[in-house]
Protein backbone atom coordinates (compact mmCIF):
# COMPACT_ATOMS: atom_id res chain seq x y z
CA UNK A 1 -9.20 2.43 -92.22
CA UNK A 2 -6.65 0.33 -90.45
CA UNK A 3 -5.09 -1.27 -93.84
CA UNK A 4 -5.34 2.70 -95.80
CA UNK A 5 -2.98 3.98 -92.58
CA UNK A 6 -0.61 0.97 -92.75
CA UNK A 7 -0.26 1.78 -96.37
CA UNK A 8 0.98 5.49 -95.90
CA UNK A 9 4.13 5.22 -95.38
CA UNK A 10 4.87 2.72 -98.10
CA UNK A 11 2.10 4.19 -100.78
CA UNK A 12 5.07 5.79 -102.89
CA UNK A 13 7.20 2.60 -102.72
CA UNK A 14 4.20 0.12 -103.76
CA UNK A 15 2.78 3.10 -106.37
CA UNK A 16 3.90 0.49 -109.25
CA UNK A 17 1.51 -2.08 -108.21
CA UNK A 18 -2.14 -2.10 -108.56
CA UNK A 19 -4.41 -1.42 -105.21
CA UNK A 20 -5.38 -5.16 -105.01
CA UNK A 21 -1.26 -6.30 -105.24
CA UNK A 22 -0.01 -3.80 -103.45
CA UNK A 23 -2.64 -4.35 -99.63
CA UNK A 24 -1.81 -8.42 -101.24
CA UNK A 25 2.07 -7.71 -101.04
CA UNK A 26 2.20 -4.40 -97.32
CA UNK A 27 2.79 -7.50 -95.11
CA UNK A 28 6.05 -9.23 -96.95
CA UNK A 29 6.78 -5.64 -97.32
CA UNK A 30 6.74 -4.21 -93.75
CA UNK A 31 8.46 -7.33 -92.47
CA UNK A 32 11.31 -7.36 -95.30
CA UNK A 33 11.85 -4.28 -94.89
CA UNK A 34 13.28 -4.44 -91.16
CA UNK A 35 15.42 -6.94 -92.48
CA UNK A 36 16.98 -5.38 -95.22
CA UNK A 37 17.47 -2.39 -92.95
CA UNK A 38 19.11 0.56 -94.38
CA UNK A 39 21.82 1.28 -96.93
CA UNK A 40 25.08 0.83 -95.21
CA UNK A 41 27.01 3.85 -94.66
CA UNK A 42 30.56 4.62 -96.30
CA UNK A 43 33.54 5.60 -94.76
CA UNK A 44 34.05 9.09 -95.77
CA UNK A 45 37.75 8.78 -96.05
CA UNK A 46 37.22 5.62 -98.39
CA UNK A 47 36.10 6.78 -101.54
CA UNK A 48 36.92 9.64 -103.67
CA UNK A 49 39.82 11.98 -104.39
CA UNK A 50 41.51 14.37 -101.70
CA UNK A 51 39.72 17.79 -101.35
CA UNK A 52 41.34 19.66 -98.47
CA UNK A 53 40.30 19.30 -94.85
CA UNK A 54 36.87 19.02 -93.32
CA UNK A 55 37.77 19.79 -89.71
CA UNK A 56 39.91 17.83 -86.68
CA UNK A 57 39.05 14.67 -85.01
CA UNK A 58 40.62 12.12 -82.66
CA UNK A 59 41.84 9.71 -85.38
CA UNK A 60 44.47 9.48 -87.99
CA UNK A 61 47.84 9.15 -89.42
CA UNK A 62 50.72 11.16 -87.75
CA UNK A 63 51.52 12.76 -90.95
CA UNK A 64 48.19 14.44 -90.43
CA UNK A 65 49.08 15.24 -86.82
CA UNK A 66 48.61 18.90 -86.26
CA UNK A 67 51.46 21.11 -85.69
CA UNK A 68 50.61 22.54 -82.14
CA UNK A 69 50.85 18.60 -81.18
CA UNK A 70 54.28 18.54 -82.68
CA UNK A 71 55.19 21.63 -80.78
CA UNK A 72 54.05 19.55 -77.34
CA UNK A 73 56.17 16.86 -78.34
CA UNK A 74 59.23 19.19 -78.17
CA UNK A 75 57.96 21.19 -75.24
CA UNK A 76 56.44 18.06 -73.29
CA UNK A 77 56.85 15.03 -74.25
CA UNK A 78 55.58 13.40 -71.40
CA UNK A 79 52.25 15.18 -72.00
CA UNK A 80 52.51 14.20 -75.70
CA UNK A 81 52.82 10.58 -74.49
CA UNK A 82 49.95 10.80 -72.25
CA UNK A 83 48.03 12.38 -74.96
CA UNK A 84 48.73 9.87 -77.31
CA UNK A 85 47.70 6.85 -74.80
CA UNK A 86 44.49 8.68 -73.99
CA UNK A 87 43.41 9.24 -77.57
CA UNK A 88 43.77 13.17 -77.55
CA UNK A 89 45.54 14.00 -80.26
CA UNK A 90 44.56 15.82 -83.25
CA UNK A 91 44.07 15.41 -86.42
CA UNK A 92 43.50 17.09 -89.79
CA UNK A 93 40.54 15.11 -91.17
CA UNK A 94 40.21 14.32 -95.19
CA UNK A 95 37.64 15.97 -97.46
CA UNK A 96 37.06 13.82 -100.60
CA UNK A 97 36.05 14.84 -103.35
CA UNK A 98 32.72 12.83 -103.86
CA UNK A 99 31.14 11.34 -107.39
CA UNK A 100 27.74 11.63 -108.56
CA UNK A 101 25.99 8.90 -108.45
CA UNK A 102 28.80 7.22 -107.11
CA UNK A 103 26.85 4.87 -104.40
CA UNK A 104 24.91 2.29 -106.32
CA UNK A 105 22.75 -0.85 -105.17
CA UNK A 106 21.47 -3.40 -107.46
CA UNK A 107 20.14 -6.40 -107.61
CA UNK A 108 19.62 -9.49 -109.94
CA UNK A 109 16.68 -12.04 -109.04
CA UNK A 110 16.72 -15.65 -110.32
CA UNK A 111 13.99 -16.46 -113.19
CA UNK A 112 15.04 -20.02 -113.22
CA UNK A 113 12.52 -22.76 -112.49
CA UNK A 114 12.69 -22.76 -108.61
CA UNK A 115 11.27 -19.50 -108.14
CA UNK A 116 8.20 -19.99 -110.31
CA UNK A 117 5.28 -19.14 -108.81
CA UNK A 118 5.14 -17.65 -104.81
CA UNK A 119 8.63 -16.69 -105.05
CA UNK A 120 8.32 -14.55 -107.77
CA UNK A 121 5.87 -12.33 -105.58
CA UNK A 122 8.74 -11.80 -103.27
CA UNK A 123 10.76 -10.96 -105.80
CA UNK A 124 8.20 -8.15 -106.49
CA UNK A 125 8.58 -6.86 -102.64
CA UNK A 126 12.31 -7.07 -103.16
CA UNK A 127 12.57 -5.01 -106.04
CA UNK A 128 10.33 -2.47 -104.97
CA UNK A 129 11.85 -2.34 -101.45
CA UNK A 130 15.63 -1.99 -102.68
CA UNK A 131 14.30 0.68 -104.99
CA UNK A 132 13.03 2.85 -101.93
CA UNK A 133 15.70 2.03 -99.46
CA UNK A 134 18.23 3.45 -102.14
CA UNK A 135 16.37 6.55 -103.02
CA UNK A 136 16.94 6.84 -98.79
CA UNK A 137 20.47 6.65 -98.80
CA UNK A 138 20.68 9.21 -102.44
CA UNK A 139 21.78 6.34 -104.18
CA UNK A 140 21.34 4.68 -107.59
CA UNK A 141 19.62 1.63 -108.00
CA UNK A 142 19.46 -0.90 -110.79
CA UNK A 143 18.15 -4.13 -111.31
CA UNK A 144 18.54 -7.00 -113.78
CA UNK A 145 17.40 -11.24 -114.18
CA UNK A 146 20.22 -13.13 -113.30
CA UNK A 147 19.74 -15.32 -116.68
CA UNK A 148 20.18 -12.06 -118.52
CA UNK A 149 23.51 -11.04 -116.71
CA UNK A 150 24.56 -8.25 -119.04
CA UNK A 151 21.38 -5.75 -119.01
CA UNK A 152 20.55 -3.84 -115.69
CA UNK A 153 17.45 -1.71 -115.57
CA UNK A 154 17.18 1.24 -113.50
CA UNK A 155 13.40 2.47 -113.98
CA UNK A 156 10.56 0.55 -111.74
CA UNK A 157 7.60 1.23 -113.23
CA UNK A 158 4.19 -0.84 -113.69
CA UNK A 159 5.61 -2.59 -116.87
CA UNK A 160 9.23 -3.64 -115.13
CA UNK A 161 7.30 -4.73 -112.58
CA UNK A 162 5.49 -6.67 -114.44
CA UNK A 163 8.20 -7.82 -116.69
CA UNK A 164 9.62 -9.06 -113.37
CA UNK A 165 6.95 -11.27 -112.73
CA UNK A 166 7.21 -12.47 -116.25
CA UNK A 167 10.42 -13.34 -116.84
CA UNK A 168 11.09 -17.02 -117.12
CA UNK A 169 14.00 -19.28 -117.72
CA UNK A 170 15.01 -22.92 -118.24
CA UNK A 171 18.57 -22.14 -117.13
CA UNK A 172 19.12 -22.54 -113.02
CA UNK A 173 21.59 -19.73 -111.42
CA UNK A 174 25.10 -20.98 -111.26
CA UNK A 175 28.64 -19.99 -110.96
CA UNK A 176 29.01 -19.23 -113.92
CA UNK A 177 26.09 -16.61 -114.18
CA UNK A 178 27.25 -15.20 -110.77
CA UNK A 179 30.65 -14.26 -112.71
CA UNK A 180 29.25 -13.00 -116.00
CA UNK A 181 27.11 -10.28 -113.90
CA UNK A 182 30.60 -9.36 -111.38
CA UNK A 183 32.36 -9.35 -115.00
CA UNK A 184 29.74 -7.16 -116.98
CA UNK A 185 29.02 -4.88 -113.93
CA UNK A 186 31.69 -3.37 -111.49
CA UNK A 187 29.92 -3.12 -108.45
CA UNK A 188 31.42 -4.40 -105.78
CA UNK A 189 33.61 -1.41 -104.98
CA UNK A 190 33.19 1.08 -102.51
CA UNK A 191 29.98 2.60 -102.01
CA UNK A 192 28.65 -0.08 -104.10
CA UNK A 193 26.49 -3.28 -103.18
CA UNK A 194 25.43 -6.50 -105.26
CA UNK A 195 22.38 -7.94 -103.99
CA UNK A 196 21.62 -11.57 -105.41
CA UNK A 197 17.62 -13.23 -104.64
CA UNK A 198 16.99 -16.98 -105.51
CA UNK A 199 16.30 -20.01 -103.89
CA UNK A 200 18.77 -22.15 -101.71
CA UNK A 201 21.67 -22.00 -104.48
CA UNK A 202 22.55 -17.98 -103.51
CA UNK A 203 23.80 -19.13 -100.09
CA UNK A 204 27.10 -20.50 -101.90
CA UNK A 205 26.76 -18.15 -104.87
CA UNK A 206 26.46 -14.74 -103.44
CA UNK A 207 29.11 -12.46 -104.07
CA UNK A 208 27.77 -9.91 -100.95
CA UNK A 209 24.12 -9.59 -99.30
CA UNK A 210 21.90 -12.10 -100.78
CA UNK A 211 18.15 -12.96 -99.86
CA UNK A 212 17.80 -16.92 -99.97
CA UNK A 213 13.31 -17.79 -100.24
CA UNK A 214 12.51 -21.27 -99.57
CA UNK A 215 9.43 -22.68 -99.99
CA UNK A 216 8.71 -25.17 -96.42
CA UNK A 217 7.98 -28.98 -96.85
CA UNK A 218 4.30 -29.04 -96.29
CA UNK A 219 1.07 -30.70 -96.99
CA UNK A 220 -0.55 -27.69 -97.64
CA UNK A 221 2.24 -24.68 -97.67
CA UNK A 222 1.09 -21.84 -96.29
CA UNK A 223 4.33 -19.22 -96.21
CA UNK A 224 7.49 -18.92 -98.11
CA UNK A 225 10.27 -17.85 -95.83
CA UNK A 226 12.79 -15.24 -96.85
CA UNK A 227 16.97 -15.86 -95.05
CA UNK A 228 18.51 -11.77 -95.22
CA UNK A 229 22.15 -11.88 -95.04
CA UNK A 230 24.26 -8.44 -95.28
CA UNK A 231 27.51 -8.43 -94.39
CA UNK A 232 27.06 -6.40 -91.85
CA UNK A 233 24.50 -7.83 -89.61
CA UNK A 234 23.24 -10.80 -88.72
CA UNK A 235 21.20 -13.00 -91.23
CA UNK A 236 17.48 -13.01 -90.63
CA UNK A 237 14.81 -15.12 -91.02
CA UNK A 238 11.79 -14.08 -92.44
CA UNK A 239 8.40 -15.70 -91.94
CA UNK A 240 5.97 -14.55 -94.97
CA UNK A 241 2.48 -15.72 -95.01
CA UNK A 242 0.82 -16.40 -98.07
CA UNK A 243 -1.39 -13.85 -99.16
């Protein structure tokens, strides 16, 4: 009963995955997904065209400085100093005009011959957690192989997960693949996020939040261990027994 209830909140996320996989996989996923945390928010004023004015607020440019404060300024202007030291004045805030589907995440996941095997199972998690914390934030997510820089996917389904899990590749992730995907795909504007999963070679690679899995020096390994950098936070370690 325990493992059906710890399963609820994630049974629409791990839906692609059979019942076996997915009770396998709710571990990685409920401690991966603290890590990732959510979708980072986007300045309002930062993207999209003007649209008129969505209200006042405390912060601006003086162009935008409303005209009673000018008025003060004439009538007072050692009240519109004080004002202005104290943070009081006010200002006509932005509307922009906003795109559909304008705040993407994706992510490409190395198939090269380091992350054969254990690895690829987090890879799984990844994809399946991305996919969910994007749906969150109403945003588009895609997905793609590194080794295959030019085609992203979008749909996560039983088959792409499995095709995930398939995918193989002689070639290890380099520079050079790093640039063809930033070249094929434009999404490291605003609103937009590149996430990169491999072994220890993302670290230097990664043009934004990567996820670096290592697999421990053991005699007989028993976890992989998942390093979550963002740019905004802190990088975390991850501990991830195997199942």
């Amino acid at each position: 009963m325990a493992a059906i209830d710890r399963l609820q909140p994630w049974r629409q996320a791990l839906a692609p995955l059979t019942a076996e996989m997915a009770r396998a996989l709710l571990p990685w996923v409920e401690r991966l997904s603290l890590a990732l945390g959510p979708l980072a928010q986007v300045d309002p004023e930062a993207d999209g065209d003007p649209d008129g004015f969505t209200g006042l607020g405390r912060r601006g440019p003086y162009e935008r400085l409303v005209p009673t404060e000018w008025l003060l300024a004439t009538e007072a202007p050692d009240e519109f100093v004080r004002r202005a030291a104290a943070g009081e004045h006010a200002f006509f805030q932005l509307a922009r005009r906003s795109e559909a589907g304008s705040r993407v995440s994706a992510a490409f996941f190395d198939a090269g011959p380091m992350q054969i095997g254990a690895p690829r199972l987090v890879h799984l998690a990844l994809l399946l957690l991305l996919e969910r914390r994007a749906q969150a934030a109403q945003a588009r997510f895609f997905w793609g192989v590194a080794q295959r820089p030019s085609t992203l996917r979008e749909a996560v389904t039983p088959e792409q997960a499995q095709l995930l899990l398939d995918g193989r590749s002689r070639v290890d992730l380099d520079e050079s693949l790093v640039n063809l995907i930033r070249g094929y795909h434009q999404l490291r504007d605003a609103g937009r996020e590149l996430w990169l999963v491999g072994g220890p070679q993302v670290r230097a690679l990664a043009p934004g939040p990567f996820v670096e899995i290592v697999e421990p020096i053991e005699l007989e390994p028993t976890r992989l261990l998942a390093r979550v950098r963002r740019p905004d936070r802190v990088e975390v370690e991850v501990a991830l027994p195997l199942p």
